[in-house]
C-alpha atoms as a PDB file:
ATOM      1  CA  UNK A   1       0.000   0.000   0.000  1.00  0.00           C
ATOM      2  CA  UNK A   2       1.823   3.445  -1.234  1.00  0.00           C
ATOM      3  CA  UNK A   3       0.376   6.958  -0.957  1.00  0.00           C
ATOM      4  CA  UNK A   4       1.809  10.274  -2.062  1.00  0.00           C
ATOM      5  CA  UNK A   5       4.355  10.513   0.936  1.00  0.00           C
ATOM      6  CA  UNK A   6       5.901   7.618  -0.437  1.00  0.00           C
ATOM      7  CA  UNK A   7       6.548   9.143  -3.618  1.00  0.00           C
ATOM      8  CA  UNK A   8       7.829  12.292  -1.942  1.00  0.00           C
ATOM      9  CA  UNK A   9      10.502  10.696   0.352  1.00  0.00           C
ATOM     10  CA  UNK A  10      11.604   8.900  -2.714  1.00  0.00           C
ATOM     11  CA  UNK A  11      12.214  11.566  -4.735  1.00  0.00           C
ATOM     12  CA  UNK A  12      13.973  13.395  -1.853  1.00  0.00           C
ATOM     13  CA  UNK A  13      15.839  10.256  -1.207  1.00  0.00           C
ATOM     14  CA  UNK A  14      16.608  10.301  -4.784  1.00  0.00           C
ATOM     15  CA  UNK A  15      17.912  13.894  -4.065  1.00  0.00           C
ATOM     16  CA  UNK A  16      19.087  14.076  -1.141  1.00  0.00           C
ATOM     17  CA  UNK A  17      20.526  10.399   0.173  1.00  0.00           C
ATOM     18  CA  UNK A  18      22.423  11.676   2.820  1.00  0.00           C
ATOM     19  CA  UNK A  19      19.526  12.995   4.845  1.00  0.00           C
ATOM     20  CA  UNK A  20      17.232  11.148   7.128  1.00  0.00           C
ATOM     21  CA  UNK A  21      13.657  11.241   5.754  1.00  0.00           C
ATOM     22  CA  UNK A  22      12.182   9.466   8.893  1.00  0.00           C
ATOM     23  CA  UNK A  23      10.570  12.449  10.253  1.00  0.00           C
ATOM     24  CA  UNK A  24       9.172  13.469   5.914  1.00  0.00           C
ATOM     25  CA  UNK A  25       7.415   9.881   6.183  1.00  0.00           C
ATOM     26  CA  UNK A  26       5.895  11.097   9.384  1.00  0.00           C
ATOM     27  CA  UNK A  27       4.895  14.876   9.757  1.00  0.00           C
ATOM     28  CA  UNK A  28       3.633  14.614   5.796  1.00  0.00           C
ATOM     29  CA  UNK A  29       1.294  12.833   6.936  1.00  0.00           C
ATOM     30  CA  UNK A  30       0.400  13.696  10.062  1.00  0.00           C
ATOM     31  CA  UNK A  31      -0.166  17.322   8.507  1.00  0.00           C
ATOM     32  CA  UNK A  32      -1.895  15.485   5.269  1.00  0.00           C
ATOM     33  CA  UNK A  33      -4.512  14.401   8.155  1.00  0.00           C
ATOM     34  CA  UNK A  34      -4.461  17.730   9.515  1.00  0.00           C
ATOM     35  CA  UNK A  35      -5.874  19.630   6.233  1.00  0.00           C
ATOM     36  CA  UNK A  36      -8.325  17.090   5.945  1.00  0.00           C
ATOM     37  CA  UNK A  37      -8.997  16.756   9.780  1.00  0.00           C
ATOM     38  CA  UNK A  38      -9.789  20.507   9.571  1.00  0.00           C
ATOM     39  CA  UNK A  39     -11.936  20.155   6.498  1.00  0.00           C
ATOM     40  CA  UNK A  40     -14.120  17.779   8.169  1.00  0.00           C
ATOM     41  CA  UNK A  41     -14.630  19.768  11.548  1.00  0.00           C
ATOM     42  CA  UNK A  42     -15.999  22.811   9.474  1.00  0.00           C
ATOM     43  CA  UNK A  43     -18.397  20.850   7.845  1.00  0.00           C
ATOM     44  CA  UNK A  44     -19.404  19.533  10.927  1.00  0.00           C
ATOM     45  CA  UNK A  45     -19.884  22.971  12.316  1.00  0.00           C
ATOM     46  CA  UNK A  46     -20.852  24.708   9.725  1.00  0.00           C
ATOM     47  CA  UNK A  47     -24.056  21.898   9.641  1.00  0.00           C
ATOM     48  CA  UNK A  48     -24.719  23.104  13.199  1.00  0.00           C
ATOM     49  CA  UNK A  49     -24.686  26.750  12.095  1.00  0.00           C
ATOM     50  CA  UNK A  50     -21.575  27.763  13.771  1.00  0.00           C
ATOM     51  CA  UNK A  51     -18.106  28.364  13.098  1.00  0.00           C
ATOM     52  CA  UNK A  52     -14.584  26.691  15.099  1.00  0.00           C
ATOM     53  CA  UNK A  53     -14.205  29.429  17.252  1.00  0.00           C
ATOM     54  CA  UNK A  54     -17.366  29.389  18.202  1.00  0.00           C
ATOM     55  CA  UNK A  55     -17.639  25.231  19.111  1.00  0.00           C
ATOM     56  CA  UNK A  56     -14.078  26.251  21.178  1.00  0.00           C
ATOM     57  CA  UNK A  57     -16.262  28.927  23.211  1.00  0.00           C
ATOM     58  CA  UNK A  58     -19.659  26.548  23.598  1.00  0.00           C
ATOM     59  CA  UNK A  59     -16.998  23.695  24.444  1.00  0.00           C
ATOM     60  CA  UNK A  60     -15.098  24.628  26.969  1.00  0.00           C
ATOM     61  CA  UNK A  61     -18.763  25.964  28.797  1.00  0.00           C
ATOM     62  CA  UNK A  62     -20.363  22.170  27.781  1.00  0.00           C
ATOM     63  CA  UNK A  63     -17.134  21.000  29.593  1.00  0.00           C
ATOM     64  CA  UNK A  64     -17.282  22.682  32.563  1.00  0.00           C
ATOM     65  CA  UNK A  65     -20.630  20.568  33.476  1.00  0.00           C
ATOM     66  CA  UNK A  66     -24.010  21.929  34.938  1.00  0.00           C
ATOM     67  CA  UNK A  67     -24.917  24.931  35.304  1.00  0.00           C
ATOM     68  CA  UNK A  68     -22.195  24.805  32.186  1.00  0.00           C
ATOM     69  CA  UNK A  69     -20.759  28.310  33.057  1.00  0.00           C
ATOM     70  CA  UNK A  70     -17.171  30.035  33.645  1.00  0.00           C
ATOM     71  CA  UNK A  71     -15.504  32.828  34.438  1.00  0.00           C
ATOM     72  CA  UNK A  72     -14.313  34.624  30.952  1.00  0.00           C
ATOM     73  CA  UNK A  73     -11.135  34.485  32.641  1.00  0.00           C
ATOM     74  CA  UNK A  74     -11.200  30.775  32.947  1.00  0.00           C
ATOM     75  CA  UNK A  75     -12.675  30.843  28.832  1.00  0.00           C
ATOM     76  CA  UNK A  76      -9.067  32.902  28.301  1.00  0.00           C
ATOM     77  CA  UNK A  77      -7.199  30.066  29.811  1.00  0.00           C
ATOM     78  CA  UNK A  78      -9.140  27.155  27.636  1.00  0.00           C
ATOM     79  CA  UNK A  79      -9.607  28.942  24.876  1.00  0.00           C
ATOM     80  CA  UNK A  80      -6.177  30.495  23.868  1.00  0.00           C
ATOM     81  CA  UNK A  81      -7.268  33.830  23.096  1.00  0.00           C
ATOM     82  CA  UNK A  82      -6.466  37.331  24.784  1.00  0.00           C
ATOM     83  CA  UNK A  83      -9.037  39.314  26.490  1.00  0.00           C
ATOM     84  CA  UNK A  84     -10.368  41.668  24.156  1.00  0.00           C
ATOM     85  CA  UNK A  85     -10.970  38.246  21.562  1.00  0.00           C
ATOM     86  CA  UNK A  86     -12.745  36.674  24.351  1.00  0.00           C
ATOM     87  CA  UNK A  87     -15.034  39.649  24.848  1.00  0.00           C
ATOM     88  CA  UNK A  88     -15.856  40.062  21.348  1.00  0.00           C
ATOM     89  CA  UNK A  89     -16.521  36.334  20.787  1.00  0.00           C
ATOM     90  CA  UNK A  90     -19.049  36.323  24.271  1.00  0.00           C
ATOM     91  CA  UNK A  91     -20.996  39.416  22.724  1.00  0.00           C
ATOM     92  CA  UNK A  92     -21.617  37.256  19.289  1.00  0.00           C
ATOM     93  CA  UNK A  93     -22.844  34.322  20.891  1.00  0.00           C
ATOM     94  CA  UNK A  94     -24.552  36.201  23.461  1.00  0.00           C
ATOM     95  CA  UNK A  95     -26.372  37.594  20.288  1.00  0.00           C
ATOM     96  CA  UNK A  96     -26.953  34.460  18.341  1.00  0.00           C
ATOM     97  CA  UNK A  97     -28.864  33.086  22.475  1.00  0.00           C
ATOM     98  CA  UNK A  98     -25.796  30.628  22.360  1.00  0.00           C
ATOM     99  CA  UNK A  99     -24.775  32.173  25.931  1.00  0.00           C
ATOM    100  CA  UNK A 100     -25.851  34.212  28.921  1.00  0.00           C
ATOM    101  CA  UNK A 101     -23.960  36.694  31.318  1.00  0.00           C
ATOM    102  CA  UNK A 102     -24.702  36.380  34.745  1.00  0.00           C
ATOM    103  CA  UNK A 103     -23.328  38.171  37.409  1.00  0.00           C
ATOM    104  CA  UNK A 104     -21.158  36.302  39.833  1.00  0.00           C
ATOM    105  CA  UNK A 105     -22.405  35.650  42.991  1.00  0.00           C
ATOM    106  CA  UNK A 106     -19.140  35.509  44.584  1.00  0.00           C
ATOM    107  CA  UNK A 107     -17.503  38.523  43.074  1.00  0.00           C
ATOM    108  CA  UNK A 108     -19.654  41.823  42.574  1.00  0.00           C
ATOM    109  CA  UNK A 109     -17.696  42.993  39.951  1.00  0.00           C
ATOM    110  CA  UNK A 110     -16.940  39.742  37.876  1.00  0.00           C
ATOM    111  CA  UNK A 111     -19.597  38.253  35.580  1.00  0.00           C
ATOM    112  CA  UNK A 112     -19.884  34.186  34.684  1.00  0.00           C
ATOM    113  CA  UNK A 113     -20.485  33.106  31.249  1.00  0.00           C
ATOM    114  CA  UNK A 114     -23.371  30.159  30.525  1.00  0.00           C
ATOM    115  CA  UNK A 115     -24.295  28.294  28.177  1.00  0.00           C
ATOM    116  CA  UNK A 116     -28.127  28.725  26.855  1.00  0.00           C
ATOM    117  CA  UNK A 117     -30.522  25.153  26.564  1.00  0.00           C
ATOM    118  CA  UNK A 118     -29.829  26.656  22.531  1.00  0.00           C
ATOM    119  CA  UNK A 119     -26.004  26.766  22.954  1.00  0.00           C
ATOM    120  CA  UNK A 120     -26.143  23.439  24.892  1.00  0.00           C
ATOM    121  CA  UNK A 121     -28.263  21.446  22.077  1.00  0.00           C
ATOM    122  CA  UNK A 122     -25.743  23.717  18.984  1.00  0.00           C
ATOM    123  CA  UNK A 123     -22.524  22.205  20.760  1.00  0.00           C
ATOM    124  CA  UNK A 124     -23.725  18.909  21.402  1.00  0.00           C
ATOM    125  CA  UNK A 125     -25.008  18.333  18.183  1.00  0.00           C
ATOM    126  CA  UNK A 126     -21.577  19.856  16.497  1.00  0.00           C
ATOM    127  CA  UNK A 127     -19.233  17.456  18.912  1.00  0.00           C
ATOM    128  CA  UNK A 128     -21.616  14.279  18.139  1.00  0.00           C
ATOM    129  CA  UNK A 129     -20.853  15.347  13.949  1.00  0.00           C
ATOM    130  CA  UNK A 130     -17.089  15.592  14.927  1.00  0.00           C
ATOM    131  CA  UNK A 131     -16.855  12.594  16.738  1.00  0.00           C
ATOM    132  CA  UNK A 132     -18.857  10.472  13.691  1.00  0.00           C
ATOM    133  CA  UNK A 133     -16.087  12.728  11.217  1.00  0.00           C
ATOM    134  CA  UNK A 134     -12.932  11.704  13.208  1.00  0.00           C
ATOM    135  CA  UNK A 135     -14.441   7.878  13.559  1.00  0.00           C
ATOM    136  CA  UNK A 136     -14.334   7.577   9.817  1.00  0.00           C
ATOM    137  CA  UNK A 137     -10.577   9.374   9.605  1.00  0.00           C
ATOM    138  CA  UNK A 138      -9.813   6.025  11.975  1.00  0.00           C
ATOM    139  CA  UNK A 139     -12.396   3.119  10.521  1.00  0.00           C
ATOM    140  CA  UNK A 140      -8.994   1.547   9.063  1.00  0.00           C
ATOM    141  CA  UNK A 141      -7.928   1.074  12.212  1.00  0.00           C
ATOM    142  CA  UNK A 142      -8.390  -1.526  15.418  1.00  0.00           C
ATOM    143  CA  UNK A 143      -9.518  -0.395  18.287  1.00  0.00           C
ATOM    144  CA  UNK A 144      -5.792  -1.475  19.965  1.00  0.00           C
ATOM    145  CA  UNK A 145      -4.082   0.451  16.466  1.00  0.00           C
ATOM    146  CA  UNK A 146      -6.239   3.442  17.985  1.00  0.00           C
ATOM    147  CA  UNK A 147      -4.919   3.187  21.265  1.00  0.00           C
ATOM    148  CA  UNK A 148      -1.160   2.911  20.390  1.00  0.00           C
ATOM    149  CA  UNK A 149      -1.205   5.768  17.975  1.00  0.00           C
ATOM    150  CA  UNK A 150      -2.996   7.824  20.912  1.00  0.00           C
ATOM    151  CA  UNK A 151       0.293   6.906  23.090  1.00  0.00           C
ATOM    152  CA  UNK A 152       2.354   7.535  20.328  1.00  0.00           C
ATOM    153  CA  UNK A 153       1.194  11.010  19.595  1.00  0.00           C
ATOM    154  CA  UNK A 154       0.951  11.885  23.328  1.00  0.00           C
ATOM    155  CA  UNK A 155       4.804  10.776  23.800  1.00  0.00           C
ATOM    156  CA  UNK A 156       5.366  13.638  20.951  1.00  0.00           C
ATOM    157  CA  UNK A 157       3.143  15.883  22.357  1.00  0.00           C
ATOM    158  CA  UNK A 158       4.221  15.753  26.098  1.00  0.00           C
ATOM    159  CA  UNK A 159       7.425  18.138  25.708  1.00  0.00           C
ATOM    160  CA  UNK A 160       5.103  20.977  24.749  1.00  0.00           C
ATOM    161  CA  UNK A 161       2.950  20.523  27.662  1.00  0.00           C
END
């Protein structure tokens, strides 16, 4: 079984046979999956009527379990995004019903975002479309294949953690 990567390293092997192509048989792929990976996650959200940054916003609240609400300080820290991003993305969902300010009952001045029953039923319905998405990217798989290429990829993700 050969794909385009194979023809690739060849060619560079061809090229360049002093080099070790190890990681161009890896990371070609890995960011082959990616593209399409990212293709299928805005199809699944863009069925549910929303966009990524959006399901990253609804997420993290769906995460957070009932009354599915956080601080936008704590959004900042699951989201990735500075302040002034965070704002801007709460005052479009909070206009689309997706999510709710509230005051927060333990600090006068600080506010808690929550998700809406809409927001709830948008990002549940946009996860369950991602999840069916990312089970086809890994039908050519075994369960146990699944599992050692999650350890795999963890091992090369843990430095960055």
């Amino acid at each position: 079984m050969r794909d385009e990567v194979d023809e690739l390293t060849e060619a560079w092997a061809r090229e360049r046979p002093d080099l070790d192509l190890a990681p161009v048989a890896v990371f070609s792929r890995i960011g082959r999956l990616n593209r399409r990976l990212d293709l299928a996650r805005r199809d699944a959200f863009t069925a549910h009527g929303i966009e990524s940054w959006e399901f990253d916003v609804l997420a993290a609240l769906r995460r957070a379990g009932d009354p599915y609400e956080l601080s936008p300080g704590r959004l900042l820290r699951e989201t990735l995004v500075t302040s002034g991003t965070m704002t801007n993305r709460v005052d479009r969902l909070a206009a689309r019903g997706l999510v709710e300010r509230y005051p927060d009952p333990e600090d006068r001045r600080g506010v808690l975002v929550r998700l809406t029953p809409e927001g709830k039923s948008t990002v549940d319905g946009a996860f369950g479309a991602l999840l069916e998405a990312e089970a086809a990217f890994l039908a050519e798989l075994s369960p146990r294949q699944q599992a050692e290429l999650a350890t795999l990829l963890r091992k090369l993700l843990l430095p960055f953690s």
